[in-house]
C-alpha atoms as a PDB file:
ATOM      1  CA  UNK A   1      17.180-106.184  -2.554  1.00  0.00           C
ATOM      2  CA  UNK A   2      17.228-106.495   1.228  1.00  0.00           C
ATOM      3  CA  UNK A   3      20.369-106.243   4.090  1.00  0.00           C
ATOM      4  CA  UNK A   4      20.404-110.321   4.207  1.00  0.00           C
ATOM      5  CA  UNK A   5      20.674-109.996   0.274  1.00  0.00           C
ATOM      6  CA  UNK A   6      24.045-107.923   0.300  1.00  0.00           C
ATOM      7  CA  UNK A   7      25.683-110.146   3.305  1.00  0.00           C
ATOM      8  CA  UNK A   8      25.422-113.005   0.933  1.00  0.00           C
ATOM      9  CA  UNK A   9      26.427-111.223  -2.218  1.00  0.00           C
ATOM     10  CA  UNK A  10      29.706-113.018  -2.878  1.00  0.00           C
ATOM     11  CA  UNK A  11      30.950-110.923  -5.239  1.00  0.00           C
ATOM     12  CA  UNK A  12      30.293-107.538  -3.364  1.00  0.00           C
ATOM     13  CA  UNK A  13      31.844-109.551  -0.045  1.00  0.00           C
ATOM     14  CA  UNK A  14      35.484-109.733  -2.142  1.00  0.00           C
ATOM     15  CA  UNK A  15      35.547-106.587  -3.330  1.00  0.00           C
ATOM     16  CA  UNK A  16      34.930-105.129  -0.329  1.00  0.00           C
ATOM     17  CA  UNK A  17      37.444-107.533   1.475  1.00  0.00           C
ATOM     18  CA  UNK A  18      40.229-107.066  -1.121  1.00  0.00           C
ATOM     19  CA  UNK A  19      39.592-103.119  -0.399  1.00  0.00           C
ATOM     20  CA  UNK A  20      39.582-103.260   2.987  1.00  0.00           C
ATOM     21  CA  UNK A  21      42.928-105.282   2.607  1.00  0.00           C
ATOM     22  CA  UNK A  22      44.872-103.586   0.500  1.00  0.00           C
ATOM     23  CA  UNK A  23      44.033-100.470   2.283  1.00  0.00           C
ATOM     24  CA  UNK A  24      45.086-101.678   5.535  1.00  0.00           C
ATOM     25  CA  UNK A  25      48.279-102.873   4.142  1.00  0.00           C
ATOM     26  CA  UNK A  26      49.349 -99.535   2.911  1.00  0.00           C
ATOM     27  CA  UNK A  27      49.935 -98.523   6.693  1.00  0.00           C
ATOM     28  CA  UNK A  28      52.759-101.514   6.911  1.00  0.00           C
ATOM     29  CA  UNK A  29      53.483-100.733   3.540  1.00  0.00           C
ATOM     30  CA  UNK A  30      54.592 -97.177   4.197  1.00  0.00           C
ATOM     31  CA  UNK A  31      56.555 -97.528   7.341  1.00  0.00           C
ATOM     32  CA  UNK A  32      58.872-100.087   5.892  1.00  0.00           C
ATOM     33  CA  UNK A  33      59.498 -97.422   3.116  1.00  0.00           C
ATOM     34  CA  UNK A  34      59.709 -94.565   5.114  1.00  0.00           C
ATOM     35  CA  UNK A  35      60.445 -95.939   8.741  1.00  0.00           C
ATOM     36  CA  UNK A  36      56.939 -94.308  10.221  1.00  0.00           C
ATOM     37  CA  UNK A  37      53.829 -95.063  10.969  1.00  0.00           C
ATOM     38  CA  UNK A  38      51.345 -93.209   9.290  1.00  0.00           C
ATOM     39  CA  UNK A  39      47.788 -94.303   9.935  1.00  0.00           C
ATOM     40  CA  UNK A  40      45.984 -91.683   7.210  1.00  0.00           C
ATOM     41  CA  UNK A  41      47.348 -94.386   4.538  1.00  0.00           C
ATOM     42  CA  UNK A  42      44.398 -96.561   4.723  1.00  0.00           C
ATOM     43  CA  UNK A  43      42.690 -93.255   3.606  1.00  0.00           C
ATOM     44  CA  UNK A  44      45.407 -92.436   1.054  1.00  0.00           C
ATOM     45  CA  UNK A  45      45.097 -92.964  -2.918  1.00  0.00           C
ATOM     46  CA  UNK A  46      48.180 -93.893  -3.996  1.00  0.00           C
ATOM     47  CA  UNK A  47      50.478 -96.376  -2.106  1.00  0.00           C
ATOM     48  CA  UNK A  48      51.389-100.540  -1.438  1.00  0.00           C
ATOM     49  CA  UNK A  49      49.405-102.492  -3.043  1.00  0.00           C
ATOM     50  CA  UNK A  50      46.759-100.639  -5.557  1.00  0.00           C
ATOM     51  CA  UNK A  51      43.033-100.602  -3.420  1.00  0.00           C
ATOM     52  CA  UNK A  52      41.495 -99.743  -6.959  1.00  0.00           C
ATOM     53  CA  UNK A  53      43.265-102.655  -9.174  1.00  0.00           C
ATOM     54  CA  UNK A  54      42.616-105.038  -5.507  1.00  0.00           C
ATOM     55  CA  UNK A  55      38.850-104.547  -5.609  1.00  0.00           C
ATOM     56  CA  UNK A  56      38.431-105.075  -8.955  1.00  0.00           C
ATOM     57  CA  UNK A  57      40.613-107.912  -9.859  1.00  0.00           C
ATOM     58  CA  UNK A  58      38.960-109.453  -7.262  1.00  0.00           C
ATOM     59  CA  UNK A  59      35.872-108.262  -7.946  1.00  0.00           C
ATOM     60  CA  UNK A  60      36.108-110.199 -11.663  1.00  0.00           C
ATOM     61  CA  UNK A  61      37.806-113.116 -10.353  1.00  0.00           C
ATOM     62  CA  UNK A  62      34.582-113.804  -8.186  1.00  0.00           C
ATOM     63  CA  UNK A  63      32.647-113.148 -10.980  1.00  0.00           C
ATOM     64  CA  UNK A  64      34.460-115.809 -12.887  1.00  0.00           C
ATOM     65  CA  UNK A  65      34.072-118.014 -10.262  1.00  0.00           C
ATOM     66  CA  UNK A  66      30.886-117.943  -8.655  1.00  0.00           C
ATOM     67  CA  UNK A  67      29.029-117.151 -11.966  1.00  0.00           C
ATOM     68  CA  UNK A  68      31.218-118.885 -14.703  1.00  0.00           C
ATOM     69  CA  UNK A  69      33.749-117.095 -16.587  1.00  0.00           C
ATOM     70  CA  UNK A  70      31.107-117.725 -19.720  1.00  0.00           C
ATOM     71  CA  UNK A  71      28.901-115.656 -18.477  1.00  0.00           C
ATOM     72  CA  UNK A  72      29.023-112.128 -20.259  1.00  0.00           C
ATOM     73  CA  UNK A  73      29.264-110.200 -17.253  1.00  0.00           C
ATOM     74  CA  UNK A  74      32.715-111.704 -16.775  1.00  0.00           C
ATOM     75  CA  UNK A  75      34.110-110.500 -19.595  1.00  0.00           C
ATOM     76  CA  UNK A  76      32.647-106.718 -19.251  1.00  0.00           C
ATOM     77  CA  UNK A  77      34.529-106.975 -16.029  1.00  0.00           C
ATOM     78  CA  UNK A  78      37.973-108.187 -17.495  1.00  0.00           C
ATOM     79  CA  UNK A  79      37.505-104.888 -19.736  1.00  0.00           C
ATOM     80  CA  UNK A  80      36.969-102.563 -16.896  1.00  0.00           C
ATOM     81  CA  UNK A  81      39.419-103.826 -14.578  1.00  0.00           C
ATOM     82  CA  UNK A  82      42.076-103.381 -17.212  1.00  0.00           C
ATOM     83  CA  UNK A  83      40.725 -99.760 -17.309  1.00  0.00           C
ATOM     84  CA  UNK A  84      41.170 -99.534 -13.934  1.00  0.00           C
ATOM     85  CA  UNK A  85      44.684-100.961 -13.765  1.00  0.00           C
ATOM     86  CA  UNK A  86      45.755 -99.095 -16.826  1.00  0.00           C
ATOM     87  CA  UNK A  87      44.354 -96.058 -15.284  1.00  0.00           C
ATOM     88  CA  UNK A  88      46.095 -96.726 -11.862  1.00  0.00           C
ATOM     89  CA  UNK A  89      49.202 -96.786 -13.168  1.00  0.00           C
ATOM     90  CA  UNK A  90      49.225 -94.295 -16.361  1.00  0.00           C
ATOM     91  CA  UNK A  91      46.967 -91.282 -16.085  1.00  0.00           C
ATOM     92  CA  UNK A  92      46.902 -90.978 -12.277  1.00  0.00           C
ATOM     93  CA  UNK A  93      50.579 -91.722 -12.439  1.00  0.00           C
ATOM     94  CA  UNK A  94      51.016 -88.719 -14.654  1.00  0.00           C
ATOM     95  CA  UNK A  95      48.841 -86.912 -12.747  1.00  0.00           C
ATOM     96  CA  UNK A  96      51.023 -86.989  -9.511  1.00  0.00           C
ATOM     97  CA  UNK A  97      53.941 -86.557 -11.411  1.00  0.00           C
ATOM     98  CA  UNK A  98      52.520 -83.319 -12.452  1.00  0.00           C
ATOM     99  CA  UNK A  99      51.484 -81.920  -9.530  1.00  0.00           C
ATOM    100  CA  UNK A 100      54.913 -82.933  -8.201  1.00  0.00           C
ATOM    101  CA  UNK A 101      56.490 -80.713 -10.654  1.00  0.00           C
ATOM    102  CA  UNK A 102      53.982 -77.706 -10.381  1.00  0.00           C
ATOM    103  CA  UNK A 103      54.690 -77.791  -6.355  1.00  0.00           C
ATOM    104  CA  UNK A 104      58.069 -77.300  -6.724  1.00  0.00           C
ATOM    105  CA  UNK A 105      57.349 -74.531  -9.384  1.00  0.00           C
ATOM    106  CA  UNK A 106      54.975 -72.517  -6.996  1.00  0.00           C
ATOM    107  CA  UNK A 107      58.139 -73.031  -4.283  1.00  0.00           C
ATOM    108  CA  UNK A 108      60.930 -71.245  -6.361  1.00  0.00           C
ATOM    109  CA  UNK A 109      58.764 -68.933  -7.571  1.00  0.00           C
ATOM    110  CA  UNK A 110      57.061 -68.072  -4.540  1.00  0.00           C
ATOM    111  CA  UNK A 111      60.418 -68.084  -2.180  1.00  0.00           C
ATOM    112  CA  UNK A 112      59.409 -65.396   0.683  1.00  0.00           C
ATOM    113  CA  UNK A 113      56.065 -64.814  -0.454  1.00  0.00           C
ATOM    114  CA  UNK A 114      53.551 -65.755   1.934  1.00  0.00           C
ATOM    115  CA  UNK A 115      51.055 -67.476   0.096  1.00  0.00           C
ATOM    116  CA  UNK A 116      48.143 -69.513   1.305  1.00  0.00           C
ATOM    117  CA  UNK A 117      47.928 -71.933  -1.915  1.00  0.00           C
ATOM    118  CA  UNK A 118      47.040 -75.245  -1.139  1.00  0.00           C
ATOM    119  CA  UNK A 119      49.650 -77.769  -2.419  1.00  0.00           C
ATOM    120  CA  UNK A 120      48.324 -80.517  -5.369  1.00  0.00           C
ATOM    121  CA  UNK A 121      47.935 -83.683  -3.989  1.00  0.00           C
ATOM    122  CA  UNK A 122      50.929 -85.941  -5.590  1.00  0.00           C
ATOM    123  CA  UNK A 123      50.371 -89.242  -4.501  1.00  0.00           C
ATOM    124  CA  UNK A 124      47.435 -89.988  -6.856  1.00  0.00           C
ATOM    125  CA  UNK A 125      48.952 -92.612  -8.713  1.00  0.00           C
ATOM    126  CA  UNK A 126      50.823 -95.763  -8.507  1.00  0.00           C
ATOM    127  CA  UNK A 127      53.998 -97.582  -9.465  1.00  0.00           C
ATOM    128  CA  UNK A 128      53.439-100.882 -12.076  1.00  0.00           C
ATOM    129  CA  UNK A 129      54.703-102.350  -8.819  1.00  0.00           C
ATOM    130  CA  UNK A 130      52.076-101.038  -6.485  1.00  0.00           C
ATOM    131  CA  UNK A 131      49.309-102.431  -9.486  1.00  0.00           C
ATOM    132  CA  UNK A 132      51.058-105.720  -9.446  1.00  0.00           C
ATOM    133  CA  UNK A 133      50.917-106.046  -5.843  1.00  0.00           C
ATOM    134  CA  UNK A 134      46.956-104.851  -6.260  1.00  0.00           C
ATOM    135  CA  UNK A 135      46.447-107.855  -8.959  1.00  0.00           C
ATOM    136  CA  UNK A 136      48.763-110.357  -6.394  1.00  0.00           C
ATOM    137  CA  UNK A 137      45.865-108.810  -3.361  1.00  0.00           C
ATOM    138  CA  UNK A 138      42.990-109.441  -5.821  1.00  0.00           C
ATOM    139  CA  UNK A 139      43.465-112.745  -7.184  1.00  0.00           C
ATOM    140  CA  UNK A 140      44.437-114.008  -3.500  1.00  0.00           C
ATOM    141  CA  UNK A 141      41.027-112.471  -1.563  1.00  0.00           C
ATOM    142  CA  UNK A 142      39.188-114.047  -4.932  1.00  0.00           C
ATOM    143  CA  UNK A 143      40.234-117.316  -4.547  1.00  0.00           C
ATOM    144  CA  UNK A 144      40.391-117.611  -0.760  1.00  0.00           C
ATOM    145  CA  UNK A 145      36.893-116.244  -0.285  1.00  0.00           C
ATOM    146  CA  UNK A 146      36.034-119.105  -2.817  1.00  0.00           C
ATOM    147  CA  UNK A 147      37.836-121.985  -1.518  1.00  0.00           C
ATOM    148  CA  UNK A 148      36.055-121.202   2.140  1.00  0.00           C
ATOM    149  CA  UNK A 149      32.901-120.072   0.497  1.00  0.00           C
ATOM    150  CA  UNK A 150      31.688-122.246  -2.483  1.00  0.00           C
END
């Protein structure tokens, strides 16, 4: 496959869209919850709406659409993106939580120690908010891309 043959890939054109999106909107996302602007968000895991569930809800929407949502492919891509979404939400969720906890473990019981451990990276996760809002993103960039590309 060629250059010209990815530019007219629809399906890789609304992942990549609904990724670009969502990560983008993290930025705005995170200043109305915290009241500043933090730019490194559209390089952040974690955060308003879900990149991960985005890309591939839309990913399998365009599927559906541009290839028929008989064809086989389709369905192995309803299966992963509940995975993904499932993942995005539970494990990584649980993840964060945990390195929440350990941080704040390592701080009482290394009070006046200097101690050059790097803190765990919390915001791995998301809410089931944050995943609805990546599933909202998905479906939307799916069936835009669609109605102005047939």
């Amino acid at each position: 496959m060629n250059l010209a043959g990815l530019l007219v890939n629809k399906v890789l054109i609304a992942v990549l869209a609904a990724w670009l999106l969502a990560q983008a909107l993290k930025i705005p996302s995170e200043y109305l919850r915290s009241r500043r602007w933090m730019w490194a968000m559209f390089f952040a895991a974690g955060g308003m709406p879900s990149s991960h569930t985005a890309l591939m809800v839309s990913g399998t929407l365009a599927v559906g659409l541009y290839e028929g949502f008989d064809n086989p492919i389709f369905g192995i891509a309803v299966a992963i993106t509940m995975i993904i979404a499932h993942d995005a939400a539970g494990v990584r969720r649980q993840a964060g939580k945990h390195a929440e906890r350990i941080n704040v473990l390592f701080e009482e019981l290394l009070q006046g120690h200097v101690l050059s451990e790097e803190e765990l990276k919390e915001v791995i996760g998301h809410t089931p908010l944050e995943v609805v809002g990546g599933i909202i993103l998905g479906l939307l960039v799916a069936i835009v891309q669609w109605l102005i590309w047939k």
